[in-house]
N, C-alpha and C. Protein backbone atom coordinates (compact mmCIF):
# COMPACT_ATOMS: atom_id res chain seq x y z
N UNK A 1 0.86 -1.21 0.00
CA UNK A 1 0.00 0.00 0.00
C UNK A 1 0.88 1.24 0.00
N UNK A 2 0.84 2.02 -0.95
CA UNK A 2 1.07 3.47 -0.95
C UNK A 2 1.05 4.20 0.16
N UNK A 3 2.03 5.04 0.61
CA UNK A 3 2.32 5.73 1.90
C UNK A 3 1.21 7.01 1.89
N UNK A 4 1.24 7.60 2.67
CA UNK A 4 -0.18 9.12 2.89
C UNK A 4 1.07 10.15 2.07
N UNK A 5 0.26 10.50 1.02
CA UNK A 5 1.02 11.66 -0.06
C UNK A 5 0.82 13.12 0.58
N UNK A 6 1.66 13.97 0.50
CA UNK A 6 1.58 15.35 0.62
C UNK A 6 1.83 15.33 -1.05
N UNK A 7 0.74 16.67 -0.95
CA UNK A 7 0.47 17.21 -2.43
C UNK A 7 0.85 18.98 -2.25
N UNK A 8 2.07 19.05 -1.49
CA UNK A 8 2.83 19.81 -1.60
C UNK A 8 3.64 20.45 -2.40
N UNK A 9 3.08 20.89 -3.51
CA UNK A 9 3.86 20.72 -4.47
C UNK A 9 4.66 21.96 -5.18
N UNK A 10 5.62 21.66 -6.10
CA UNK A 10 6.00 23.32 -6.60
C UNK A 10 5.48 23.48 -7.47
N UNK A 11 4.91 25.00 -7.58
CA UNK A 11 4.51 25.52 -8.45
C UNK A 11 4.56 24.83 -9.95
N UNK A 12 5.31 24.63 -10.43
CA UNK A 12 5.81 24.30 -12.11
C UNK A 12 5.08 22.34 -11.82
N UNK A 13 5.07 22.07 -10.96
CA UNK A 13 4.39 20.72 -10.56
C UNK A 13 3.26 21.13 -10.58
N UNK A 14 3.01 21.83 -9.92
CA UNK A 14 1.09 22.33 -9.51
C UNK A 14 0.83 22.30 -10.98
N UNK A 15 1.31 23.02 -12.19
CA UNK A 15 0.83 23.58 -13.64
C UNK A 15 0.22 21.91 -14.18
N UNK A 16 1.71 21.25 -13.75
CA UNK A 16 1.63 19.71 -14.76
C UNK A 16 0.27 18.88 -14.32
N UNK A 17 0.36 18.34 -12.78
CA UNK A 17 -0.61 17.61 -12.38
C UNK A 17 -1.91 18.31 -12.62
N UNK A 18 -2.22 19.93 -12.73
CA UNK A 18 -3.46 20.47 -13.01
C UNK A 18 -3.90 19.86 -14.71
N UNK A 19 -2.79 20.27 -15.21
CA UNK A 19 -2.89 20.11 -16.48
C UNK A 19 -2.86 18.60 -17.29
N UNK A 20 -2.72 17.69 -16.75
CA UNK A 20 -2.65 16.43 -17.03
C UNK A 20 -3.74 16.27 -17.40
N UNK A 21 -4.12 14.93 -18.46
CA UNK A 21 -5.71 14.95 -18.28
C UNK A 21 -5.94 13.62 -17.48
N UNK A 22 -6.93 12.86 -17.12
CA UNK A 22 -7.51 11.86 -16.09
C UNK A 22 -6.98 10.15 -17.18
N UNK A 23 -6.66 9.77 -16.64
CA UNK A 23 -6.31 8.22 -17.21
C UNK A 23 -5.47 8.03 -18.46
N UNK A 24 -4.59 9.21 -18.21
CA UNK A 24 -3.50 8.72 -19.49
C UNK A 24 -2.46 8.16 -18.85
N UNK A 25 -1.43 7.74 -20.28
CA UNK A 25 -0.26 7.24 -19.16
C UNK A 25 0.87 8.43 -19.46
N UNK A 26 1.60 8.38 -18.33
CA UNK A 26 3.20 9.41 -18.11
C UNK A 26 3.89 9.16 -18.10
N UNK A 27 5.12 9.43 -18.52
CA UNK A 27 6.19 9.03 -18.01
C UNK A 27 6.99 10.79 -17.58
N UNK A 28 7.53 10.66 -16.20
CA UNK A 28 8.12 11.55 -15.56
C UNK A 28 9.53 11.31 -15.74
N UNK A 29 10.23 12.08 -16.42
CA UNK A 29 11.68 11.85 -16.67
C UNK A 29 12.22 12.48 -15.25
N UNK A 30 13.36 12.22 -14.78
CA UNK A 30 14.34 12.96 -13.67
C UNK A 30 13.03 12.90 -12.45
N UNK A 31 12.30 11.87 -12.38
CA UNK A 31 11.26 12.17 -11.31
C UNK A 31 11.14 12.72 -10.14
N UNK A 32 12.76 12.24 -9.44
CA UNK A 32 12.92 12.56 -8.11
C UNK A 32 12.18 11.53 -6.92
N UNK A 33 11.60 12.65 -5.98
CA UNK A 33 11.09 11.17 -4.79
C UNK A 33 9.68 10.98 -5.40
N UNK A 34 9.43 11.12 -7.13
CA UNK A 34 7.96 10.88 -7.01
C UNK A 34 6.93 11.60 -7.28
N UNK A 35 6.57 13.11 -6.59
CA UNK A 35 5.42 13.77 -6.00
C UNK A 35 4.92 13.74 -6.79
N UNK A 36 4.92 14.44 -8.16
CA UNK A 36 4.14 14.82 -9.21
C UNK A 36 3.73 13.20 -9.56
N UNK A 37 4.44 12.31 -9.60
CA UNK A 37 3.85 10.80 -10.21
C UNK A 37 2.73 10.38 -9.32
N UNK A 38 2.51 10.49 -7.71
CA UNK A 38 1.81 10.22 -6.53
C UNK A 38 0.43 11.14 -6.79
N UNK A 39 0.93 12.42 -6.98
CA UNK A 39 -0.29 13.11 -7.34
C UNK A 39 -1.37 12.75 -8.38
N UNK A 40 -0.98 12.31 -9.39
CA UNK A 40 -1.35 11.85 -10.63
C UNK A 40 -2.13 10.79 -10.31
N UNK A 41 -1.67 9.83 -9.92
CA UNK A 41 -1.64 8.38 -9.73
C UNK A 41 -3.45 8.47 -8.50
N UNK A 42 -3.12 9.29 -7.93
CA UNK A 42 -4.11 9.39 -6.60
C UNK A 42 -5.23 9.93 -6.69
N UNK A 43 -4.73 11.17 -7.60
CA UNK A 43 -6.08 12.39 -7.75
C UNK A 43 -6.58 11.99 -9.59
N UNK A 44 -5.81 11.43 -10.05
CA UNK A 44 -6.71 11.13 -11.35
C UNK A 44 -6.05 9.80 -12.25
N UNK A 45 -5.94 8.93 -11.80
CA UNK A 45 -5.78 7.57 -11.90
C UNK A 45 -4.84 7.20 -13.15
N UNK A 46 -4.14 8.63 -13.52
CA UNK A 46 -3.19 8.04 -14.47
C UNK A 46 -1.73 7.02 -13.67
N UNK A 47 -1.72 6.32 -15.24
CA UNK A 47 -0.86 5.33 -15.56
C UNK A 47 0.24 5.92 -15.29
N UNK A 48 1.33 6.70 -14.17
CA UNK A 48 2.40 7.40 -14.55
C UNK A 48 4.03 6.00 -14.13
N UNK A 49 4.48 6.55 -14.80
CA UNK A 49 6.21 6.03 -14.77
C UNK A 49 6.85 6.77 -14.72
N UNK A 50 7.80 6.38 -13.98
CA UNK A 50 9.32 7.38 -13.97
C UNK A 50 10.66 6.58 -13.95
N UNK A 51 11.88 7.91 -14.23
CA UNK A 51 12.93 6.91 -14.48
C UNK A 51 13.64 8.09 -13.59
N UNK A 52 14.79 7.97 -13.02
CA UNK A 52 15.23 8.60 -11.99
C UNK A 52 17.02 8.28 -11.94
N UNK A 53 18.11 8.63 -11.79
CA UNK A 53 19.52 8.23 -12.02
C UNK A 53 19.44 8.17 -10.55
N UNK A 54 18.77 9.21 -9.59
CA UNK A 54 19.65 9.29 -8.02
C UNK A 54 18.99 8.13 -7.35
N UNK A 55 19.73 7.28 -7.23
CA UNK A 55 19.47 5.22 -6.18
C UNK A 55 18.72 5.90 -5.30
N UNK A 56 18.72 6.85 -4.13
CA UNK A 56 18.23 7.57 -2.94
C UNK A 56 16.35 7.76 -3.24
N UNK A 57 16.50 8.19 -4.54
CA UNK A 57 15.10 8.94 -4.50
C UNK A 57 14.16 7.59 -5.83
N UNK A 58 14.86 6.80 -6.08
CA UNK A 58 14.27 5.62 -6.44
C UNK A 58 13.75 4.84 -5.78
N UNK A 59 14.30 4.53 -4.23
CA UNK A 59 14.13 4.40 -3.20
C UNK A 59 13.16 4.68 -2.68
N UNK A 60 12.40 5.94 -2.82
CA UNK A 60 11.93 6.67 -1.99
C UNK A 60 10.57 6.36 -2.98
N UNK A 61 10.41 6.44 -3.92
CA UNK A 61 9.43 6.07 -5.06
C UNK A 61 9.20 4.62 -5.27
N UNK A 62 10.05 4.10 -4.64
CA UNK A 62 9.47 2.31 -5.04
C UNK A 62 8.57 2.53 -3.45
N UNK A 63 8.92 2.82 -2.41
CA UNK A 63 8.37 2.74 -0.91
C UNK A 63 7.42 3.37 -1.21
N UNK A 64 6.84 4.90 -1.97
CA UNK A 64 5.22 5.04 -2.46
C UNK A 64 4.48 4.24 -3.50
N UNK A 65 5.46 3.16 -3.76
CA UNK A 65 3.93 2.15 -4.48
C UNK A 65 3.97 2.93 -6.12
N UNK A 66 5.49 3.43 -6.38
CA UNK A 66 5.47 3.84 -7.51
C UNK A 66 6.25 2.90 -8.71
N UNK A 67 6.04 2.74 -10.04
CA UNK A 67 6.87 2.59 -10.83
C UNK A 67 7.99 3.63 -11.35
N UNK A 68 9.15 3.17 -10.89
CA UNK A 68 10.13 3.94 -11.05
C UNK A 68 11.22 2.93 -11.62
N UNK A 69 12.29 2.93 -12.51
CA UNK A 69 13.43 2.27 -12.90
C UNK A 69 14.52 3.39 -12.60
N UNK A 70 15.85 3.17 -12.03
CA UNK A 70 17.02 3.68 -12.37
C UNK A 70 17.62 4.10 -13.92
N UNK A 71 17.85 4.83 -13.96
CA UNK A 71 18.52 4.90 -15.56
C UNK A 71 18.83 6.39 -15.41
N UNK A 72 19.37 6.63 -16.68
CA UNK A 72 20.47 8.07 -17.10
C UNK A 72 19.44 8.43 -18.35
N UNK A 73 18.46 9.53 -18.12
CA UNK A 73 17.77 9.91 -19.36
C UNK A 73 18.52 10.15 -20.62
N UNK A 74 19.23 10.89 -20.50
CA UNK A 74 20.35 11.01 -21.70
C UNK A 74 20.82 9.88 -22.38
N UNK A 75 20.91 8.66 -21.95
CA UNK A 75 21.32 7.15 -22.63
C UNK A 75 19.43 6.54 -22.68
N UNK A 76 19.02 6.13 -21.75
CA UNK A 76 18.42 5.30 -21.45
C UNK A 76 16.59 5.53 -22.25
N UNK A 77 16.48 6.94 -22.61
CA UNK A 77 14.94 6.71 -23.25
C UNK A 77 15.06 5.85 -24.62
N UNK A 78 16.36 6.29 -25.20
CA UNK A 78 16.36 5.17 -26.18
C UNK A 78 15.25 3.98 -26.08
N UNK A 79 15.53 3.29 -24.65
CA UNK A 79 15.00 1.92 -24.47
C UNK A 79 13.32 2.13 -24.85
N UNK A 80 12.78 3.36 -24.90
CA UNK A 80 10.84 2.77 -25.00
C UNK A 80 10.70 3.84 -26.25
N UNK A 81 9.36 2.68 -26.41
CA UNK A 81 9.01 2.64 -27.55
C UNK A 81 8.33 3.78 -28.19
N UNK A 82 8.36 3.95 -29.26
CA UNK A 82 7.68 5.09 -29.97
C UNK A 82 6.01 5.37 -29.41
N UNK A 83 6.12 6.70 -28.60
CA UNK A 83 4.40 6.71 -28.56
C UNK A 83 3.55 5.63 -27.41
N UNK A 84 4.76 5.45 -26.56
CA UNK A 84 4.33 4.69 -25.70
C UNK A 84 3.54 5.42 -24.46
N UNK A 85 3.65 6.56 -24.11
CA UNK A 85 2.77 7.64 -23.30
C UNK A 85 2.06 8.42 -23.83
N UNK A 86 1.39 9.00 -23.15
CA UNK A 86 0.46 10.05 -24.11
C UNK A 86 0.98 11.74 -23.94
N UNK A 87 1.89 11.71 -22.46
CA UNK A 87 2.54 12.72 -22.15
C UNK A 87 3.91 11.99 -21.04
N UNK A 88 4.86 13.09 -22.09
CA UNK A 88 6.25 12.81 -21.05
C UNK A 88 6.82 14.48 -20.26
N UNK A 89 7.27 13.90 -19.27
CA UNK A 89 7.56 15.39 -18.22
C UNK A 89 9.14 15.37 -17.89
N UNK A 90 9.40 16.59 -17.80
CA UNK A 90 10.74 16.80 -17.37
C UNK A 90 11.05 17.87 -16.86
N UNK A 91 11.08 17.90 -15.49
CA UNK A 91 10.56 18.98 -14.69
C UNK A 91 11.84 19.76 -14.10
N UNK A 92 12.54 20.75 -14.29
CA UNK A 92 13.82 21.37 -13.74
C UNK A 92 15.08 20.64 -14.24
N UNK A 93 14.97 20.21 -15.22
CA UNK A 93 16.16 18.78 -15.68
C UNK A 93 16.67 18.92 -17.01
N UNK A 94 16.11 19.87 -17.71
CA UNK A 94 16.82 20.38 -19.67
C UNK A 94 17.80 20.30 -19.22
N UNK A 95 18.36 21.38 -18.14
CA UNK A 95 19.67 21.82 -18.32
C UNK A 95 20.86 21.31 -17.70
N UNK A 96 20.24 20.11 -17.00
CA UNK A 96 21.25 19.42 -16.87
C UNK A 96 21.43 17.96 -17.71
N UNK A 97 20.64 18.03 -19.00
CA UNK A 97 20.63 17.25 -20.12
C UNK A 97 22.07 17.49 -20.96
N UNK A 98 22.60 16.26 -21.37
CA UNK A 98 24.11 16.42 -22.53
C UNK A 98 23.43 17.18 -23.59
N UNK A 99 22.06 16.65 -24.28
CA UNK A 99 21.84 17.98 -25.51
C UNK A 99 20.27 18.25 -24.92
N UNK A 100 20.23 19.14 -25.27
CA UNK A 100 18.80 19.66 -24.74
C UNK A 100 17.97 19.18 -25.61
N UNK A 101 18.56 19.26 -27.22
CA UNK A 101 18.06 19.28 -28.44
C UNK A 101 17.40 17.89 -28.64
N UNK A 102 18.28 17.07 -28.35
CA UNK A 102 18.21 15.52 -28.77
C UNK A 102 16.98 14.82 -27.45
N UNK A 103 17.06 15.45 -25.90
CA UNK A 103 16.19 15.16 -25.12
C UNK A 103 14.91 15.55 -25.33
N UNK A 104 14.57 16.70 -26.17
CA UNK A 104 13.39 17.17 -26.78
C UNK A 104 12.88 16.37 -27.58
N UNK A 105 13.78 15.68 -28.17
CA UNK A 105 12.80 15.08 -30.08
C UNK A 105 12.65 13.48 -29.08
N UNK A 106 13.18 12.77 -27.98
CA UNK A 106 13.73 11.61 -27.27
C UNK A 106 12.04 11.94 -26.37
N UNK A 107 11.78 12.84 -25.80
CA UNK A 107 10.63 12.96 -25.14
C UNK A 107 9.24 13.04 -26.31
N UNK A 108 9.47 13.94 -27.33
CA UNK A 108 8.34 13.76 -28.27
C UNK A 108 8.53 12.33 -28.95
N UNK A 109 9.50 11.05 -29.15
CA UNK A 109 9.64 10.06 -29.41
C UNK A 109 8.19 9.37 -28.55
N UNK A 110 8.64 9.45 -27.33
CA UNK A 110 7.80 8.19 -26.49
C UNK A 110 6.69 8.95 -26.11
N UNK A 111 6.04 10.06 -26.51
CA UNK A 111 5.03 10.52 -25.76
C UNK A 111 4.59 11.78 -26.64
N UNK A 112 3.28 11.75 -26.96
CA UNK A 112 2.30 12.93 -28.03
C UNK A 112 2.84 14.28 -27.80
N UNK A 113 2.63 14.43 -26.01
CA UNK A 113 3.59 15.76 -25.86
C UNK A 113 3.84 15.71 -24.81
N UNK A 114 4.42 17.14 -24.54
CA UNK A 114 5.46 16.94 -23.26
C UNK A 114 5.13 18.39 -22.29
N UNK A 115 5.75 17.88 -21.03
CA UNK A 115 6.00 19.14 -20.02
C UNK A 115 7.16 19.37 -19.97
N UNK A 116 7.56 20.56 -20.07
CA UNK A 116 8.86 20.86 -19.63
C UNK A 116 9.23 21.90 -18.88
N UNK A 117 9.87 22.16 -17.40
CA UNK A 117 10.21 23.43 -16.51
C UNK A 117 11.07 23.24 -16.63
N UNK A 118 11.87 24.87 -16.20
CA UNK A 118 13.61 24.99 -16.45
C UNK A 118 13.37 26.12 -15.67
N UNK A 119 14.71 26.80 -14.84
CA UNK A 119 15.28 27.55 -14.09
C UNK A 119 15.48 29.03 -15.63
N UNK A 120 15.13 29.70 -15.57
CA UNK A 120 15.11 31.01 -16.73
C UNK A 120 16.56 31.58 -16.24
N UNK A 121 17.84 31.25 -16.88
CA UNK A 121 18.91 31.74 -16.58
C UNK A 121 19.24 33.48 -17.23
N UNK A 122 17.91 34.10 -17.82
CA UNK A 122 18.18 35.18 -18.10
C UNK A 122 17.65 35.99 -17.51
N UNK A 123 16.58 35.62 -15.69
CA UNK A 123 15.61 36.19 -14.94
C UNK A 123 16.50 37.55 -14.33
N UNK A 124 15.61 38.55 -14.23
CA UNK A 124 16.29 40.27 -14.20
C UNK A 124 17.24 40.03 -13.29
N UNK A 125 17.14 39.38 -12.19
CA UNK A 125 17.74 38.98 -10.53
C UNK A 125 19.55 38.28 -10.92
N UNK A 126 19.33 37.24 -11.62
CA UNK A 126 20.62 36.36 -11.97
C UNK A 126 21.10 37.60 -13.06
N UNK A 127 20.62 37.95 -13.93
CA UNK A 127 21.28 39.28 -14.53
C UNK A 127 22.04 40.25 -13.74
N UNK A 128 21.66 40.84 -12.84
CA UNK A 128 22.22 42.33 -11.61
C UNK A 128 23.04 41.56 -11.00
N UNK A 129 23.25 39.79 -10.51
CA UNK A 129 23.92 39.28 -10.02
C UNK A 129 25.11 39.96 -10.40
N UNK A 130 25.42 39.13 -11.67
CA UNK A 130 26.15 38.83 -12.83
C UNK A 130 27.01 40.15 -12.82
N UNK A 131 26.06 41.13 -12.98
CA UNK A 131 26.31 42.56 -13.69
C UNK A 131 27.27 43.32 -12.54
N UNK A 132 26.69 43.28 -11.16
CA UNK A 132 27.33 43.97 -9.81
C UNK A 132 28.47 43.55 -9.10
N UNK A 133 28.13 41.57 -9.43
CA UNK A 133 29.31 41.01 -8.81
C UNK A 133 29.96 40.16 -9.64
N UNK A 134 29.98 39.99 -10.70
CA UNK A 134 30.36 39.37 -11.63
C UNK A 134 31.12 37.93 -11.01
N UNK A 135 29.84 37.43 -11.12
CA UNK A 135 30.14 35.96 -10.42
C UNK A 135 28.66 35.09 -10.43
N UNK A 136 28.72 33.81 -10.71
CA UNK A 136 27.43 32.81 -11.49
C UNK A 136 27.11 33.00 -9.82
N UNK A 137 25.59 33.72 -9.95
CA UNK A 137 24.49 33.40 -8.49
C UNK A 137 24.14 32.53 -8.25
N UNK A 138 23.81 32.46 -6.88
CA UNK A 138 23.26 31.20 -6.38
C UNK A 138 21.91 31.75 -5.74
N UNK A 139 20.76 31.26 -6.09
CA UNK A 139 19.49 31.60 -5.92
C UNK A 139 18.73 30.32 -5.03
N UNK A 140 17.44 30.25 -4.99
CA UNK A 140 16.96 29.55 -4.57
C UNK A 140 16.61 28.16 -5.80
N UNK A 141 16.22 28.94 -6.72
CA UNK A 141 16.08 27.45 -7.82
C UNK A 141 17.27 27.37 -8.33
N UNK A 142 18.41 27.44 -8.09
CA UNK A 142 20.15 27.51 -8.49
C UNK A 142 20.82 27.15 -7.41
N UNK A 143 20.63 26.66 -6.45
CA UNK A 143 21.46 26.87 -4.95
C UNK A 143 22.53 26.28 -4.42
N UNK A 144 23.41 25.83 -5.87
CA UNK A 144 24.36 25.72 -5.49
C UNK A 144 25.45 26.45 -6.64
N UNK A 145 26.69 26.51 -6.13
CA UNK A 145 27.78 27.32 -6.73
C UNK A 145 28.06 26.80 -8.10
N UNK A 146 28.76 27.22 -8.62
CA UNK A 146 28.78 27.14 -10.04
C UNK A 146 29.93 25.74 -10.30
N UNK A 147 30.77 25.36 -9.36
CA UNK A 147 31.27 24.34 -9.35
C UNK A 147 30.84 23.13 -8.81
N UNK A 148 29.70 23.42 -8.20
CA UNK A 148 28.68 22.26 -8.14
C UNK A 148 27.59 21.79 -8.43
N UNK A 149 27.08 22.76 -9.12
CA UNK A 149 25.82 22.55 -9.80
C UNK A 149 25.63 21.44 -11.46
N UNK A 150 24.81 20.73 -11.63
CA UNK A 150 24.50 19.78 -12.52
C UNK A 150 24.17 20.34 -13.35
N UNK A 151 23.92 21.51 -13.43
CA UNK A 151 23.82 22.44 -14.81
C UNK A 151 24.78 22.80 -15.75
N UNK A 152 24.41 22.54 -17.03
CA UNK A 152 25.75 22.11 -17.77
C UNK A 152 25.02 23.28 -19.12
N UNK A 153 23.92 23.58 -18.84
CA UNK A 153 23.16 24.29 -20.30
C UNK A 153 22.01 25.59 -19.58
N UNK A 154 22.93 27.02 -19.68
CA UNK A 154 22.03 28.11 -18.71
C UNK A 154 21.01 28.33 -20.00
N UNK A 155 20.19 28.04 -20.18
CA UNK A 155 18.62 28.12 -21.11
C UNK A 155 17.89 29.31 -20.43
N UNK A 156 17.39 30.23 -21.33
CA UNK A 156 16.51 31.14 -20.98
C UNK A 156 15.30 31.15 -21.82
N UNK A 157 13.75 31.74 -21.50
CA UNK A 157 12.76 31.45 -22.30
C UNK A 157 12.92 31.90 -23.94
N UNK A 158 13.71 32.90 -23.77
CA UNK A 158 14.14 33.01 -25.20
C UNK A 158 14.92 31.59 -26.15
N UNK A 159 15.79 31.14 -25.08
CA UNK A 159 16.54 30.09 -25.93
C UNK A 159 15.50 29.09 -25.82
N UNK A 160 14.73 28.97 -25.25
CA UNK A 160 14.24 27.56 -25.58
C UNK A 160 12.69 28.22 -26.04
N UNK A 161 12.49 28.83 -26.72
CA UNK A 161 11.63 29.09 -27.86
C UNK A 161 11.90 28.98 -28.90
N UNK A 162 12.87 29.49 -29.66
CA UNK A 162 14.03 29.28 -30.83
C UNK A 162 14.25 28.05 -30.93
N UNK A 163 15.12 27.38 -29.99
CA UNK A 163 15.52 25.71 -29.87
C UNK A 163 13.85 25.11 -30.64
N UNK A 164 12.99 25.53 -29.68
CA UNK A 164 11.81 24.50 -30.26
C UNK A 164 10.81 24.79 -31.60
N UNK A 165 11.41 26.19 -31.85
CA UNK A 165 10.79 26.34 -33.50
C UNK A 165 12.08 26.24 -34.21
N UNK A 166 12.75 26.16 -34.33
CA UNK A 166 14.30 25.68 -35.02
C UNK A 166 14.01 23.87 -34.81
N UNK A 167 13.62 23.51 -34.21
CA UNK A 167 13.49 22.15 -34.41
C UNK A 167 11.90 21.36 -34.72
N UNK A 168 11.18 22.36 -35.20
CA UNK A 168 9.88 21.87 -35.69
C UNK A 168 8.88 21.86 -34.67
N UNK A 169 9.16 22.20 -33.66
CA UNK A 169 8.18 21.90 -32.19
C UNK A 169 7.15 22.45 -31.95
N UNK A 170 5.85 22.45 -31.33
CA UNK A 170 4.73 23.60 -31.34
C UNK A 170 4.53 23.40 -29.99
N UNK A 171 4.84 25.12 -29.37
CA UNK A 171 4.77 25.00 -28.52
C UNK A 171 3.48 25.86 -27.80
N UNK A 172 2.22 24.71 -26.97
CA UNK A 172 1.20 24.75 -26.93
C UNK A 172 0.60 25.69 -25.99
N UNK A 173 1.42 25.81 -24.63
CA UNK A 173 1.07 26.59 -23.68
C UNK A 173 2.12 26.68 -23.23
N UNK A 174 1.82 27.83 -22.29
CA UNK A 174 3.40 28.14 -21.37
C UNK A 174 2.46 28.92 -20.22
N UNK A 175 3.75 29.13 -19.42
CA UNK A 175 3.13 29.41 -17.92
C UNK A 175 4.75 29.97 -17.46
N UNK A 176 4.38 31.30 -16.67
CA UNK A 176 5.42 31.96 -16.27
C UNK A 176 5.71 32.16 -14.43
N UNK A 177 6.53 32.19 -13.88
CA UNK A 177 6.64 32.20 -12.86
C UNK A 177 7.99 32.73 -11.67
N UNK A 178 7.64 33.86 -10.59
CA UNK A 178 8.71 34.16 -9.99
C UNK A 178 8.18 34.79 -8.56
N UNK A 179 9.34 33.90 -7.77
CA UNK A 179 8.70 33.77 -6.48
C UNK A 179 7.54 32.91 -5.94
N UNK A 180 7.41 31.92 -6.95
CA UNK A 180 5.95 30.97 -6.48
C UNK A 180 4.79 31.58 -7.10
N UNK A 181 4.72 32.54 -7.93
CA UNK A 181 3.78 33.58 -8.30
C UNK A 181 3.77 33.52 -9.86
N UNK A 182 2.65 32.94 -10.37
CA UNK A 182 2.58 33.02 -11.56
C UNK A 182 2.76 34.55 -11.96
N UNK A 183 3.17 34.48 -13.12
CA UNK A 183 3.42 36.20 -13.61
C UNK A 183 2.86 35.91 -15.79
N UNK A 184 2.08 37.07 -15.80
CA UNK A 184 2.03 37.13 -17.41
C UNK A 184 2.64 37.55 -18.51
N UNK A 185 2.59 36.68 -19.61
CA UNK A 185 4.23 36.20 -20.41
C UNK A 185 4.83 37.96 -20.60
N UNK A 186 3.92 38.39 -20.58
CA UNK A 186 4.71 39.77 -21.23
C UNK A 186 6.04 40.01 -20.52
N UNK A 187 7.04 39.91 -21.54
CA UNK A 187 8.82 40.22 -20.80
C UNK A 187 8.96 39.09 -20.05
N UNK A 188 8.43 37.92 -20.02
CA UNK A 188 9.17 36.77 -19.23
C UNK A 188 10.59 36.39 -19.52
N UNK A 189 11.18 36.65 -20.47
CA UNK A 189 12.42 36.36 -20.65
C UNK A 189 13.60 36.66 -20.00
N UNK A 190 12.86 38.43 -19.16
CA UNK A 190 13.52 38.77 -18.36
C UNK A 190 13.26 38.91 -16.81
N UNK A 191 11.51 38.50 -16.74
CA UNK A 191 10.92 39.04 -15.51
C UNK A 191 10.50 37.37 -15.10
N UNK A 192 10.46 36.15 -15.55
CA UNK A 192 10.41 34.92 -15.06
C UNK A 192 11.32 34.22 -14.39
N UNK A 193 11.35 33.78 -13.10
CA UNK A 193 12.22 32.71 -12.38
C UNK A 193 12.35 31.72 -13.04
N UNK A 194 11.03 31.24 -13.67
CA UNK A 194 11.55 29.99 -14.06
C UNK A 194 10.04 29.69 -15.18
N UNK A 195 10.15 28.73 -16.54
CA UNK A 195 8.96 28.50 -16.77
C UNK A 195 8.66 26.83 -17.53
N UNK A 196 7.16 27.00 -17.52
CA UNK A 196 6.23 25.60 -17.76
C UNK A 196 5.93 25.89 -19.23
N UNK A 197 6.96 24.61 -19.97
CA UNK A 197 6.22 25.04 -21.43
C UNK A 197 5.21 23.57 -21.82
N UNK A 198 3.97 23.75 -22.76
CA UNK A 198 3.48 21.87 -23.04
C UNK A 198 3.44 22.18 -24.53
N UNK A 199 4.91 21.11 -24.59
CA UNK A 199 5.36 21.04 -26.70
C UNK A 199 4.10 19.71 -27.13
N UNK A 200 4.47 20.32 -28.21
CA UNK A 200 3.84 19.01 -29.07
C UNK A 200 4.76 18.97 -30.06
N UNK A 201 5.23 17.61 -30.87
CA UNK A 201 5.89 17.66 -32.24
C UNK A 201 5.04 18.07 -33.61
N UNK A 202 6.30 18.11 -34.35
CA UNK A 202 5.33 18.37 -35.57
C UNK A 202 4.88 17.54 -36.75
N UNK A 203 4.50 16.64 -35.93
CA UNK A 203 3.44 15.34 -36.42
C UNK A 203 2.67 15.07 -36.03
């Protein structure tokens, strides 16, 4: 039996599980301990999966009664099949993808369309950082130093609008956000913490 869920969730999670529809299946890339898969699973009976690299938080998702496998998204979606979900998610995790490019067309592979949140590395705040102390910030959705962070690709809503019409992508909705506070798109490129885009391919 499934443990008692907190539906605590972050914001850019709140968008997905709202936005999901009732009895499809998921797959949650970089899942973590779960939440967004628990939510799903509880409040509207989708089919969700996840695949997860950190052993700790696989752990933590097999003990909620979840399907979860170990694996390295970057190698491992290879393994499923074309169109095998109806939606795939990847929630705070582009940018610590080897290509962003190739994880995009790898998520529209196994799934109609997709969620995707990312940290907006061009938000006004990490800019004045940059600008006053000339040195990579450490924020709250960034919080660690630049020599330790898993971020390997600083993406801003600008770059990953381009990325996804440069690669055929349609991108269906978006959702902007800073401080926990949704905000409207106007100037998000510079006034968003972080944002929720749902692609579709162009097939």
């Amino acid at each position: 039996m499934a443990e008692a869920v907190s539906y605590d969730l972050r914001p850019d999670l709140e968008v997905i599980a709202r936005e999901v529809p009732a009895g499809v299946r998921v797959l949650d890339v970089g899942c973590g301990d779960g939440a967004l898969m628990a939510v799903l699973r509880d409040t509207k009976g989708v089919d969700a999966r996840g695949i997860e690299i950190d052993g700790p938080s696989v752990e933590r998702c097999v003990a909620r009664g979840l399907s979860v496998v170990q694996g390295d998204a970057d190698r491992d979606l290879t393994f499923y099949p074309d169109g095998a979900f109806d939606y795939a998610v990847l929630s705070q995790t582009l940018q610590t993808a080897a290509r962003p490019d190739r994880m995009l067309a790898e998520l529209l592979r196994v799934g109609r369309r997709s969620f995707i949140s990312f940290p907006n590395f061009a938000y006004w705040r990490m800019r004045r950082a940059l600008l006053l102390r000339g040195r990579m910030p450490v924020t709250r959705h960034l919080p660690v130093t630049w020599y330790e962070t898993q971020n390997i690709h600083h993406v801003t809503v600008r770059d990953f609008e381009e990325l996804a019409a440069g690669l055929g992508i349609t991108i269906e909705r978006r959702w902007f956000f800073t401080r926990e506070r949704e905000i409207s798109p106007a100037g998000a490129n510079w006034r968003a913490e972080y944002a929720v885009f749902e692609i579709s391919g162009s097939g």
